[in-house]
C-alpha atoms as a PDB file:
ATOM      1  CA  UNK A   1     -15.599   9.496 -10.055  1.00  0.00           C
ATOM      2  CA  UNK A   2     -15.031   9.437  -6.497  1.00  0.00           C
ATOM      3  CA  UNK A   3     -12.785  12.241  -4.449  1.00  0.00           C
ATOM      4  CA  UNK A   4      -9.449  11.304  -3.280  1.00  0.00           C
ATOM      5  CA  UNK A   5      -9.264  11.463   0.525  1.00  0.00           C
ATOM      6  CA  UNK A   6      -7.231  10.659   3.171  1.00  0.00           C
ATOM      7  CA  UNK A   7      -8.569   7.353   4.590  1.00  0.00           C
ATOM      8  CA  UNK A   8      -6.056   5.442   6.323  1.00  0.00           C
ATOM      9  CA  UNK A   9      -8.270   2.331   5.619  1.00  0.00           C
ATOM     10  CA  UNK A  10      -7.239   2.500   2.054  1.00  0.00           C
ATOM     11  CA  UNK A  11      -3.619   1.989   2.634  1.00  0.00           C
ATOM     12  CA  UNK A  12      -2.675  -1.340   1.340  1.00  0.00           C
ATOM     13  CA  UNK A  13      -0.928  -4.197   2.882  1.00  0.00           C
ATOM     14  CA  UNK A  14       2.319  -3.569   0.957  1.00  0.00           C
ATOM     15  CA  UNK A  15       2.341   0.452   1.727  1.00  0.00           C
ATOM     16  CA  UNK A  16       0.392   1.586  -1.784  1.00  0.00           C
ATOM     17  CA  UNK A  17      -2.372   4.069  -1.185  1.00  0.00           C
ATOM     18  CA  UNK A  18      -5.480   2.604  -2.545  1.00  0.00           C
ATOM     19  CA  UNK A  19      -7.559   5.882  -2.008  1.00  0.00           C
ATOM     20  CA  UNK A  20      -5.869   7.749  -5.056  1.00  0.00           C
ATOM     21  CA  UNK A  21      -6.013   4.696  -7.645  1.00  0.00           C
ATOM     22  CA  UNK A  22      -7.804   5.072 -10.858  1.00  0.00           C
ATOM     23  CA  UNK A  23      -9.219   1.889 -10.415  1.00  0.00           C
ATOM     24  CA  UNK A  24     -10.720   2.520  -7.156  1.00  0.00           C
ATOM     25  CA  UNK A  25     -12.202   6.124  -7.859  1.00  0.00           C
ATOM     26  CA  UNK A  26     -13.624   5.160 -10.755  1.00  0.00           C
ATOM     27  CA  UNK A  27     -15.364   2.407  -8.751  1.00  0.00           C
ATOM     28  CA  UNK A  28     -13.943  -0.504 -10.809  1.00  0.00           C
ATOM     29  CA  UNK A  29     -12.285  -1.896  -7.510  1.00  0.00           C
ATOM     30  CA  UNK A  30     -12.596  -1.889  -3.907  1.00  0.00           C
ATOM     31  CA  UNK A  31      -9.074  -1.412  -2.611  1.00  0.00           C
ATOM     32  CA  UNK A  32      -7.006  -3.834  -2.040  1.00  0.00           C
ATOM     33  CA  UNK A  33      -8.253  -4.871   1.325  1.00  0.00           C
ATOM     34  CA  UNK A  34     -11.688  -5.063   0.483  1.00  0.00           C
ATOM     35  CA  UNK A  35     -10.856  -7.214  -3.125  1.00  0.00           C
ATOM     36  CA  UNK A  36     -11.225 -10.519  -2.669  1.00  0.00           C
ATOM     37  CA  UNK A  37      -9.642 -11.064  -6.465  1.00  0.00           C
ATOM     38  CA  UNK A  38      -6.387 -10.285  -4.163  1.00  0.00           C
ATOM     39  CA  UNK A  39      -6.054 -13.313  -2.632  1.00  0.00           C
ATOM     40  CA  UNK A  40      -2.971 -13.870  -5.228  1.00  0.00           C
ATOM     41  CA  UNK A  41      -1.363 -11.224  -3.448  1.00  0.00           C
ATOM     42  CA  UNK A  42       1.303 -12.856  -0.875  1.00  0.00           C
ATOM     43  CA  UNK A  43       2.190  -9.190   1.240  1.00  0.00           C
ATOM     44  CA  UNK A  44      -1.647  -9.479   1.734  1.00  0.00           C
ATOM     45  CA  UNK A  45      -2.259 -12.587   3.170  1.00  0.00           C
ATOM     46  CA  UNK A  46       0.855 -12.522   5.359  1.00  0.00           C
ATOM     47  CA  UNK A  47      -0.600  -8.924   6.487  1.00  0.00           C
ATOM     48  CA  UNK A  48      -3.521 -10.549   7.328  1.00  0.00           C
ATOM     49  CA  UNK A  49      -2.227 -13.518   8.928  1.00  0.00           C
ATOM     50  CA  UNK A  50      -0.552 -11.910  11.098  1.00  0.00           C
ATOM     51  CA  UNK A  51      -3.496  -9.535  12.294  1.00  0.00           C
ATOM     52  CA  UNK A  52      -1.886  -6.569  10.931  1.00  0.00           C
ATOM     53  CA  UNK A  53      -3.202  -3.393   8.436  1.00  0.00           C
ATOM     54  CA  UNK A  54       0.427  -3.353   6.530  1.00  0.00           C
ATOM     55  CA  UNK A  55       3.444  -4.023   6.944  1.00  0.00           C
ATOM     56  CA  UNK A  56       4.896  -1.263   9.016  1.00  0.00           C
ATOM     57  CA  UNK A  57       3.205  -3.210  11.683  1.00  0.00           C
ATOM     58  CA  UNK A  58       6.061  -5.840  11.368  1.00  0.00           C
ATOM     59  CA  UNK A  59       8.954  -5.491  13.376  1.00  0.00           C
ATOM     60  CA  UNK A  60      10.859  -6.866   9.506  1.00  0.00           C
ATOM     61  CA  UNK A  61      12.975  -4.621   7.648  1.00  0.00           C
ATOM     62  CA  UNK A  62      10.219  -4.405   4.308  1.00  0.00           C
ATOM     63  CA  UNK A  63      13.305  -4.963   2.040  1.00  0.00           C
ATOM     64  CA  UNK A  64      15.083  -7.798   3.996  1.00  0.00           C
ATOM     65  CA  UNK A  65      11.733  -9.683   4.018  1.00  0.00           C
ATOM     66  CA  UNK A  66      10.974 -12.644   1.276  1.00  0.00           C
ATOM     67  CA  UNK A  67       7.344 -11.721   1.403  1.00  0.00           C
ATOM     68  CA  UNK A  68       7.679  -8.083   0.363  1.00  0.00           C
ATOM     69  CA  UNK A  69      10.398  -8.184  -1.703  1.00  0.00           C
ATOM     70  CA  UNK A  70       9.407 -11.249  -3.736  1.00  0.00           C
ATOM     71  CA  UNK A  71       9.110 -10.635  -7.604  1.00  0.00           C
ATOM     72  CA  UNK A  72       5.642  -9.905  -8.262  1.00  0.00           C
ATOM     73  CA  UNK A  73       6.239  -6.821  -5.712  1.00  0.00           C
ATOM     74  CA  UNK A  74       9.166  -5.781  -7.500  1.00  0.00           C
ATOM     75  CA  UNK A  75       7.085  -5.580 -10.773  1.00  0.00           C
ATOM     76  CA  UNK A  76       4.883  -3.523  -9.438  1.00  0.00           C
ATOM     77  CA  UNK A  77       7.457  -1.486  -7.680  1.00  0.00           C
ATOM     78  CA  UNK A  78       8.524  -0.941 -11.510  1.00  0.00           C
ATOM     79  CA  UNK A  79       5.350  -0.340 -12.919  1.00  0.00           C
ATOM     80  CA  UNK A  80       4.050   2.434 -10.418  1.00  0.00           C
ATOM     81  CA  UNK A  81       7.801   3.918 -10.056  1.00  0.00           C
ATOM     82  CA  UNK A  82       7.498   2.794  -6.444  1.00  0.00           C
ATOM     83  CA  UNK A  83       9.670   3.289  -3.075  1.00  0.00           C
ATOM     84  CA  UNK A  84       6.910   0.936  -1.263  1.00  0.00           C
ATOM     85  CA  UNK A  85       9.626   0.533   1.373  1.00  0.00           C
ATOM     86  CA  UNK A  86       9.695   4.104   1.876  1.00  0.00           C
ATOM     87  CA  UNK A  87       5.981   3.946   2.177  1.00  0.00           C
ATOM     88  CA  UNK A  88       6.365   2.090   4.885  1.00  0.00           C
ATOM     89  CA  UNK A  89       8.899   3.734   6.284  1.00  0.00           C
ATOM     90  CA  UNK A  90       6.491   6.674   6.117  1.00  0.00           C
ATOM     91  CA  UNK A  91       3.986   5.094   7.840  1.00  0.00           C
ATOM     92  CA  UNK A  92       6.027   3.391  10.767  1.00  0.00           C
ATOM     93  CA  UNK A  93       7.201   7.127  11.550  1.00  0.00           C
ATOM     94  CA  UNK A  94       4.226   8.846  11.398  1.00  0.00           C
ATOM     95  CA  UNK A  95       1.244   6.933  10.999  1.00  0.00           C
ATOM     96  CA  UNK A  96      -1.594   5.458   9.191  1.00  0.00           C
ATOM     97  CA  UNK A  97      -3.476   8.653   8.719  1.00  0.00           C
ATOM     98  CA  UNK A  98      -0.142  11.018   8.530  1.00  0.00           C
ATOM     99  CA  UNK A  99       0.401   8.546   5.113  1.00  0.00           C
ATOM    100  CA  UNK A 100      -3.100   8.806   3.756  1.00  0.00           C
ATOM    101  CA  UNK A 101      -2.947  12.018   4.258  1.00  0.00           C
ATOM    102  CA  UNK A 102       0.224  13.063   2.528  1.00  0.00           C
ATOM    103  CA  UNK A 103      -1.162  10.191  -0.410  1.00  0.00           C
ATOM    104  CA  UNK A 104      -4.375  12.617  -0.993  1.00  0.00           C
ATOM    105  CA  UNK A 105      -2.058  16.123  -1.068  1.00  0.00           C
ATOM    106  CA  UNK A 106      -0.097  14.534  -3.310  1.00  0.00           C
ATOM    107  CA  UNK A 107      -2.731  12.674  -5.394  1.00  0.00           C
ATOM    108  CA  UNK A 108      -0.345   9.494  -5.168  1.00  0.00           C
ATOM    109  CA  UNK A 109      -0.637   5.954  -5.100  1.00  0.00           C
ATOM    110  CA  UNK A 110       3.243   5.882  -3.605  1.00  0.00           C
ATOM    111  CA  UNK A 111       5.950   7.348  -2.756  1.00  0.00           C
ATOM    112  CA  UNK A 112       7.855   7.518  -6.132  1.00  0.00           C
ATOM    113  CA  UNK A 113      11.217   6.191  -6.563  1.00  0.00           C
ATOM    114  CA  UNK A 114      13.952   9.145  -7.093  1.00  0.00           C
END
């Protein structure tokens, strides 16, 4: 199983920190940027669409926007026990790597809902 490090090219579209998934470390997926099973994923395309690496990029408020907020997202936002908009959040105030960073110290797909 892989080592969970702080690679900001593991952050997700939507904000969740591929680089400390199960999934990933076990080698059973790529990340979410790299998985081309994720074309479902709407955040995603619009992400790349638009030329961005996630959504902080946008100058949207994550939880005002249709894309983010749709319902798939807020499944997952229930299954992980995610604040993806504070993700972003995070990473619009202090960075790509600041995020991946604080993911790996934490061991942490997300910023958990309180």
């Amino acid at each position: 199983m892989k080592q969970i490090t702080a690679d900001n090219s593991r952050i997700s579209a939507c904000g969740l920190y591929c680089g400390a998934c199960r999934k990933f470390l076990s080698g059973k997926c790529p990340g979410c940027k790299d998985n081309e099973k994720a074309s479902w994923c709407k955040i995603r395309q619009c992400c790349k669409s638009r030329g961005y690496h996630t959504c902080a990029e946008c100058e949207c408020d994550v939880r005002e926007c249709k894309t983010y907020s749709n319902f798939i997202s807020k499944v997952f936002a229930l299954i992980f026990n995610s604040d993806r908009p504070a993700c972003i959040r995070f990473i619009k105030e202090h960075g790509e790597m600041a995020y991946a960073e604080e993911m790996a110290k934490r061991k942490s797909q997300t910023i958990k809902r309180i």
